[in-house]
N, C-alpha and C. Protein backbone atom coordinates (compact mmCIF):
# COMPACT_ATOMS: atom_id res chain seq x y z
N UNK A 1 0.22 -3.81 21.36
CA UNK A 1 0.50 -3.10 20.12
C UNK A 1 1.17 -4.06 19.15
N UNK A 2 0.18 -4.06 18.08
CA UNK A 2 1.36 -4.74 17.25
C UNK A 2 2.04 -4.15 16.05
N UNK A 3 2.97 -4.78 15.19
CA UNK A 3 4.32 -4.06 14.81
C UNK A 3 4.13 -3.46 13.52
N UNK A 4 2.54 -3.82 12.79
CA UNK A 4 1.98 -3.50 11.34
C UNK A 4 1.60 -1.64 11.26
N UNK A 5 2.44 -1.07 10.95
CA UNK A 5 2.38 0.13 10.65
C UNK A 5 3.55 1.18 11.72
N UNK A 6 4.02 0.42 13.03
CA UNK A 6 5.00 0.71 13.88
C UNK A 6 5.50 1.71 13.45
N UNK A 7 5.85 3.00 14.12
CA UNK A 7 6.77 3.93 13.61
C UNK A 7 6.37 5.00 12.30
N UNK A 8 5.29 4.28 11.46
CA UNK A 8 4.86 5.23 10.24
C UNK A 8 3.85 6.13 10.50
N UNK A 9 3.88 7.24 9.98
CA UNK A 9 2.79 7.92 10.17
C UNK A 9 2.57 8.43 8.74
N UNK A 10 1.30 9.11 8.80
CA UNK A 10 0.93 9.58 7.43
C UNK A 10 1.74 10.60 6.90
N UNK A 11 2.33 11.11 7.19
CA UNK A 11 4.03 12.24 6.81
C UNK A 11 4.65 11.26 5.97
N UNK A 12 5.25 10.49 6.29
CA UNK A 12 6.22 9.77 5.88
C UNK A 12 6.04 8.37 5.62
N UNK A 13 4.60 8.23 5.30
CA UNK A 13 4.11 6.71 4.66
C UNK A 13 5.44 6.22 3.76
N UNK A 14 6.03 7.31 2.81
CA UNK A 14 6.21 6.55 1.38
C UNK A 14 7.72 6.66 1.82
N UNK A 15 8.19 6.64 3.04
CA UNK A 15 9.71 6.43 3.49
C UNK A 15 9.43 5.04 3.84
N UNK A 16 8.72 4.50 4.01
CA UNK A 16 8.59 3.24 4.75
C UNK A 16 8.58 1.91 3.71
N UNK A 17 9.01 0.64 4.81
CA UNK A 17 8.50 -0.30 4.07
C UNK A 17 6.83 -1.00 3.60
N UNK A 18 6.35 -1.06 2.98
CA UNK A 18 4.97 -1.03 3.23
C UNK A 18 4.43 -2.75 3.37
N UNK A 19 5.42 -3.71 2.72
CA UNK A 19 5.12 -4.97 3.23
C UNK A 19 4.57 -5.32 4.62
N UNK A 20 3.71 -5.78 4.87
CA UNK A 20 2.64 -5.89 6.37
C UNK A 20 1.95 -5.08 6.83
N UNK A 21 1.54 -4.13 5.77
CA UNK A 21 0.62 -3.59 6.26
C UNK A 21 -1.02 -3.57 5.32
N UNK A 22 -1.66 -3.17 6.14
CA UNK A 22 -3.03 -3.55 5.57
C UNK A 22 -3.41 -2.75 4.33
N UNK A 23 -4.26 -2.89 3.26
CA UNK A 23 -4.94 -1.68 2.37
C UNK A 23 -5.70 -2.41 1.79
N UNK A 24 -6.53 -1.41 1.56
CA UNK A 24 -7.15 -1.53 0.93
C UNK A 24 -7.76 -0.42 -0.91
N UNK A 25 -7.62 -1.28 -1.58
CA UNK A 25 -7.76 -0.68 -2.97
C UNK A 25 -8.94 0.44 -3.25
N UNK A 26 -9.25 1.58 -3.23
CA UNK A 26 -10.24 2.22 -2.85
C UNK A 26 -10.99 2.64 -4.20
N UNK A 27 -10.28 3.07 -5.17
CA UNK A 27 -10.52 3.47 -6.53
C UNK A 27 -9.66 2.61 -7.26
N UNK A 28 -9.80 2.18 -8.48
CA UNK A 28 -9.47 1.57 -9.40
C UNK A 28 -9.90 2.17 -11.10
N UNK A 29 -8.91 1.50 -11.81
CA UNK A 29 -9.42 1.93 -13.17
C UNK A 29 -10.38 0.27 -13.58
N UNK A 30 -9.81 -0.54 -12.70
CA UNK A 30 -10.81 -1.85 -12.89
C UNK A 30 -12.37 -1.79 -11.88
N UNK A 31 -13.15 -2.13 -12.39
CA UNK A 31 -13.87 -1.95 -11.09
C UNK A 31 -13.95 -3.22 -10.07
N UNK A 32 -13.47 -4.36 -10.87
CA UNK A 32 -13.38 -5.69 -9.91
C UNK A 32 -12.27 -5.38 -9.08
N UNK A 33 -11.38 -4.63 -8.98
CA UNK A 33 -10.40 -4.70 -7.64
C UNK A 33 -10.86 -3.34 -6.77
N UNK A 34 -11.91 -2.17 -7.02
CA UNK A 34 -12.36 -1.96 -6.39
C UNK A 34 -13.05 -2.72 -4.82
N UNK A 35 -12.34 -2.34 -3.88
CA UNK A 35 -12.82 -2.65 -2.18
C UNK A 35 -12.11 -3.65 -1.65
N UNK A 36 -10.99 -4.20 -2.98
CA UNK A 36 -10.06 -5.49 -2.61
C UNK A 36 -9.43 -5.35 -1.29
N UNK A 37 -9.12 -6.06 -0.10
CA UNK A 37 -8.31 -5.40 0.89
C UNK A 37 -7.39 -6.65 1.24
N UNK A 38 -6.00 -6.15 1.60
CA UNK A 38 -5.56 -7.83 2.75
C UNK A 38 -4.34 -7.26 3.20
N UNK A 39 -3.58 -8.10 3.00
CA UNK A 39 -2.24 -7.75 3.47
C UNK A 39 -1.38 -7.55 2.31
N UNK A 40 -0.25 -6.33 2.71
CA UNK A 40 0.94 -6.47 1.58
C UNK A 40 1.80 -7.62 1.94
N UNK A 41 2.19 -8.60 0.81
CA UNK A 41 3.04 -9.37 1.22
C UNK A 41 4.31 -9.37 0.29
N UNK A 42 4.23 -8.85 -0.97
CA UNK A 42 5.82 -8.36 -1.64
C UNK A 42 5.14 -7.47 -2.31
N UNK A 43 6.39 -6.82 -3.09
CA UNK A 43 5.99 -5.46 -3.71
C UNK A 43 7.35 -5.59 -4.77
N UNK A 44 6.96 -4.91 -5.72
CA UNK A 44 7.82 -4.71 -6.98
C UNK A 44 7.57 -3.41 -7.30
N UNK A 45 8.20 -3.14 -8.19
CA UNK A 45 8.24 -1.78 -8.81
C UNK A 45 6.84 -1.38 -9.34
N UNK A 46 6.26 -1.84 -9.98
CA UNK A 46 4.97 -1.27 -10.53
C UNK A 46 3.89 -2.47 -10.16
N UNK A 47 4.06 -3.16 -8.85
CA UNK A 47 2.28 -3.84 -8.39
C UNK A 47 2.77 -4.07 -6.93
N UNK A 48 1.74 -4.35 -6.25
CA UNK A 48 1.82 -4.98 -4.49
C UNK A 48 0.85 -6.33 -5.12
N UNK A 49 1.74 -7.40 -4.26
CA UNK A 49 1.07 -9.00 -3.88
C UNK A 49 0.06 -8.58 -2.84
N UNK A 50 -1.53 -8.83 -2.88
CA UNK A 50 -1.96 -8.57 -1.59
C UNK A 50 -2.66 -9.99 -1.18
N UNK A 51 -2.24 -10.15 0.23
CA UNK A 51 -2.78 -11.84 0.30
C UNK A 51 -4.38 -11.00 1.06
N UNK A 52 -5.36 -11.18 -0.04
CA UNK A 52 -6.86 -11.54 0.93
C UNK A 52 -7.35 -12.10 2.24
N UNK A 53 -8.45 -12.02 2.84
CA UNK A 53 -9.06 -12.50 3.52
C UNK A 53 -8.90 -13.93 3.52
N UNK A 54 -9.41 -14.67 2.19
CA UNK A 54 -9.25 -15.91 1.49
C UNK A 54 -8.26 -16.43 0.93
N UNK A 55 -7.00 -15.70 1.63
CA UNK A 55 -6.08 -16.22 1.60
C UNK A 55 -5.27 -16.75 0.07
N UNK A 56 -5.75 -15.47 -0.73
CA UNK A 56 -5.91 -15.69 -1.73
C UNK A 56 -4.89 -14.78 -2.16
N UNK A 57 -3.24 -14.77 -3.04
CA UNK A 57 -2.49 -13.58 -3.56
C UNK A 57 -3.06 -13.27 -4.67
N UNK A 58 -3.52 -11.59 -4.84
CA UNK A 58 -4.00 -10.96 -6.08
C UNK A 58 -2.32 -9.83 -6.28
N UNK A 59 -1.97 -10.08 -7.54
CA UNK A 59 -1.32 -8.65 -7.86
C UNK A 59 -2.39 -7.26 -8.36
N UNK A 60 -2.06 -6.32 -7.82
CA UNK A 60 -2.40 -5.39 -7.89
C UNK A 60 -1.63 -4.07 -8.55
N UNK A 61 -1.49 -4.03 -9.61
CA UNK A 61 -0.92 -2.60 -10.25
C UNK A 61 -1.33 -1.78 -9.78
N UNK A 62 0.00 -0.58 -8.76
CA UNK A 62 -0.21 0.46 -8.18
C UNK A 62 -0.36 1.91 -8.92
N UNK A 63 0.09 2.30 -10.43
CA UNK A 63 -0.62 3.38 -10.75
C UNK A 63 -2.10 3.53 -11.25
N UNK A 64 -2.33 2.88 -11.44
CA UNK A 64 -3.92 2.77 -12.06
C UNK A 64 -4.80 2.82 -11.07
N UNK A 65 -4.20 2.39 -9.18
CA UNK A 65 -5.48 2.48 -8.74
C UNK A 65 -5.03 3.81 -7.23
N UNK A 66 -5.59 3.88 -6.27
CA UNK A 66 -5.69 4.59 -5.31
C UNK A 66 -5.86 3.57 -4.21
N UNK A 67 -4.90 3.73 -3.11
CA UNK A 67 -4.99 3.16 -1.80
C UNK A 67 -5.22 3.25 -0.49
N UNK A 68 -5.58 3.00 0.31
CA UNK A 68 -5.96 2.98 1.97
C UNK A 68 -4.95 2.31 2.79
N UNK A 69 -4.13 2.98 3.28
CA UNK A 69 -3.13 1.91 4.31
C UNK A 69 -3.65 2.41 5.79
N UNK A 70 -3.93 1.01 6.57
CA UNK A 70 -3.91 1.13 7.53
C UNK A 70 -2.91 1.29 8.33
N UNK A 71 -2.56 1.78 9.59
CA UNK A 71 -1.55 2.10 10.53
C UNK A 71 -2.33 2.01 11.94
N UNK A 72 -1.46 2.12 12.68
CA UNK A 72 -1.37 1.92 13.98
C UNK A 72 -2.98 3.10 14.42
N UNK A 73 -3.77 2.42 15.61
CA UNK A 73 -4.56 2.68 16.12
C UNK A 73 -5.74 3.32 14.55
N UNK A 74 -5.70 2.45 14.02
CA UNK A 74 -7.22 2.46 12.94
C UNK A 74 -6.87 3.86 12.20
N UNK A 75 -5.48 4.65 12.06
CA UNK A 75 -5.04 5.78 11.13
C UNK A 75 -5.42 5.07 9.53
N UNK A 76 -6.21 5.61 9.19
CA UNK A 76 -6.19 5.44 7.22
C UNK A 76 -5.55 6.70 6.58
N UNK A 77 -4.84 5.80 5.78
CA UNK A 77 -4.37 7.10 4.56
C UNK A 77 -4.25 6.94 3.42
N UNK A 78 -4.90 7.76 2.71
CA UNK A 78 -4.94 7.65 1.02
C UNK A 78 -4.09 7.83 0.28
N UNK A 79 -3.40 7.11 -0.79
CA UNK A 79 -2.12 7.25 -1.25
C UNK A 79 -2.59 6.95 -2.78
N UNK A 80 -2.36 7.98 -3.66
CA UNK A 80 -2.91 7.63 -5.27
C UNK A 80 -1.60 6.78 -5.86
N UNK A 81 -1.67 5.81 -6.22
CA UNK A 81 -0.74 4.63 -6.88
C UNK A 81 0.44 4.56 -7.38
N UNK A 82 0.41 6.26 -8.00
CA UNK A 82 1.36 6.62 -9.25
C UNK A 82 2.44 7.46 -8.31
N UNK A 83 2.22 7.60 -7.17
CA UNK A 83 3.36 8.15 -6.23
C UNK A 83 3.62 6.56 -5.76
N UNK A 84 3.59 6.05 -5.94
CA UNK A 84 4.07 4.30 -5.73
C UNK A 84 5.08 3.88 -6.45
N UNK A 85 4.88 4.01 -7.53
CA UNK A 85 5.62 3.24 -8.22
C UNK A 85 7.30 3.57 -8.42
N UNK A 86 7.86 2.87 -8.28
CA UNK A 86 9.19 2.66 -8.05
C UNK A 86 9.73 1.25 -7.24
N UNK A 87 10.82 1.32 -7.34
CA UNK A 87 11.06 -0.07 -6.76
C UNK A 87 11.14 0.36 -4.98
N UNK A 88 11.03 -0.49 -4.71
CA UNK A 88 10.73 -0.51 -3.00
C UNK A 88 11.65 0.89 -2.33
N UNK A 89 13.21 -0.20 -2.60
CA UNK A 89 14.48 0.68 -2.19
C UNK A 89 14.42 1.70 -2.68
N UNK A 90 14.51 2.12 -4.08
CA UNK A 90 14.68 3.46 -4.24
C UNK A 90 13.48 4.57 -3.69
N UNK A 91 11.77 4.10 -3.62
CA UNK A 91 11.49 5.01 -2.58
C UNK A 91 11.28 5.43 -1.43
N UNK A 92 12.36 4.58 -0.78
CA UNK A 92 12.91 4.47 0.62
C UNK A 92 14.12 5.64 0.28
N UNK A 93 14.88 5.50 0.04
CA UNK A 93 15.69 6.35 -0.21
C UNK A 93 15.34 7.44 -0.63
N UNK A 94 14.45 8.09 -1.38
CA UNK A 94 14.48 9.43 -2.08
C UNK A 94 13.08 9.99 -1.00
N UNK A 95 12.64 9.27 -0.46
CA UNK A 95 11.19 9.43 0.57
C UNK A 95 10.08 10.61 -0.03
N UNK A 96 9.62 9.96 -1.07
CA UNK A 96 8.74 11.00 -1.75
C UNK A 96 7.60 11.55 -0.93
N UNK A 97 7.01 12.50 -1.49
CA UNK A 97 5.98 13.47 -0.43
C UNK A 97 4.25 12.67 -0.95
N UNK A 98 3.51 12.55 -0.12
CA UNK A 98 2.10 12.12 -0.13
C UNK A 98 1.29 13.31 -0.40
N UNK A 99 0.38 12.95 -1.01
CA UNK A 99 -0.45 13.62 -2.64
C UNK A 99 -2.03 13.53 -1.61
C-alpha cells in the first residue's frame, strides 16, 4: 500500500492535504488542459502545480476547471474547482462538503 491518498476518502477529500495525490483535470473552461493528469506537487490558493507524466510542472487554476483525484485502491472522485479554492490551511480547517 502506498501512502498517496492514505486515510482520505471521498467524504472528506477537501479535509485533506491534497499534495501527492494523483488528478486528473476532467472539464476545463480551456480545452488544452482538458485530460491533463500527474501529480499534485504544491498548491496555492487559487491553482495546483501538477508535475506530468513528462515531468513537466503545469499550473492549473482550480475554479475554472473540474477534477478527478485518485485515492487508494483506483477510488476516483470528482471535485468541481470552485469548492477548491482557498488556501490549503484554511480548507483544512473549515473541511468544506464535496459537490
Amino acid at each position: 500500500m502506498t501512502l498517496q491518498g492514505y486515510g482520505i476518502e471521498p467524504k472528506n477529500l477537501l479535509k485533506h492535504e491534497l499534495i501527492g495525490l494523483k488528478t486528473e483535470v476532467e472539464e476545463s473552461s480551456n480545452s488544452n488542459m482538458n485530460g491533463l493528469c500527474g501529480l499534485i506537487v504544491d498548491e496555492t490558493r487559487n491553482t495546483f502545480v501538477i508535475e506530468t507524466e513528462q515531468n513537466e510542472d503545469k499550473r492549473i487554476p482550480k475554479d475554472v476547471n473540474t477534477f478527478i483525484f485518485e485515492l487508494n485502491e483506483g477510488v476516483r472522485v470528482r471535485v468541481r474547482g470552485n469548492l477548491l479554492v482557498s488556501r490549503p490551511e484554511d480548507r483544512i480547517k473549515k473541511g468544506g462538503r464535496r459537490r
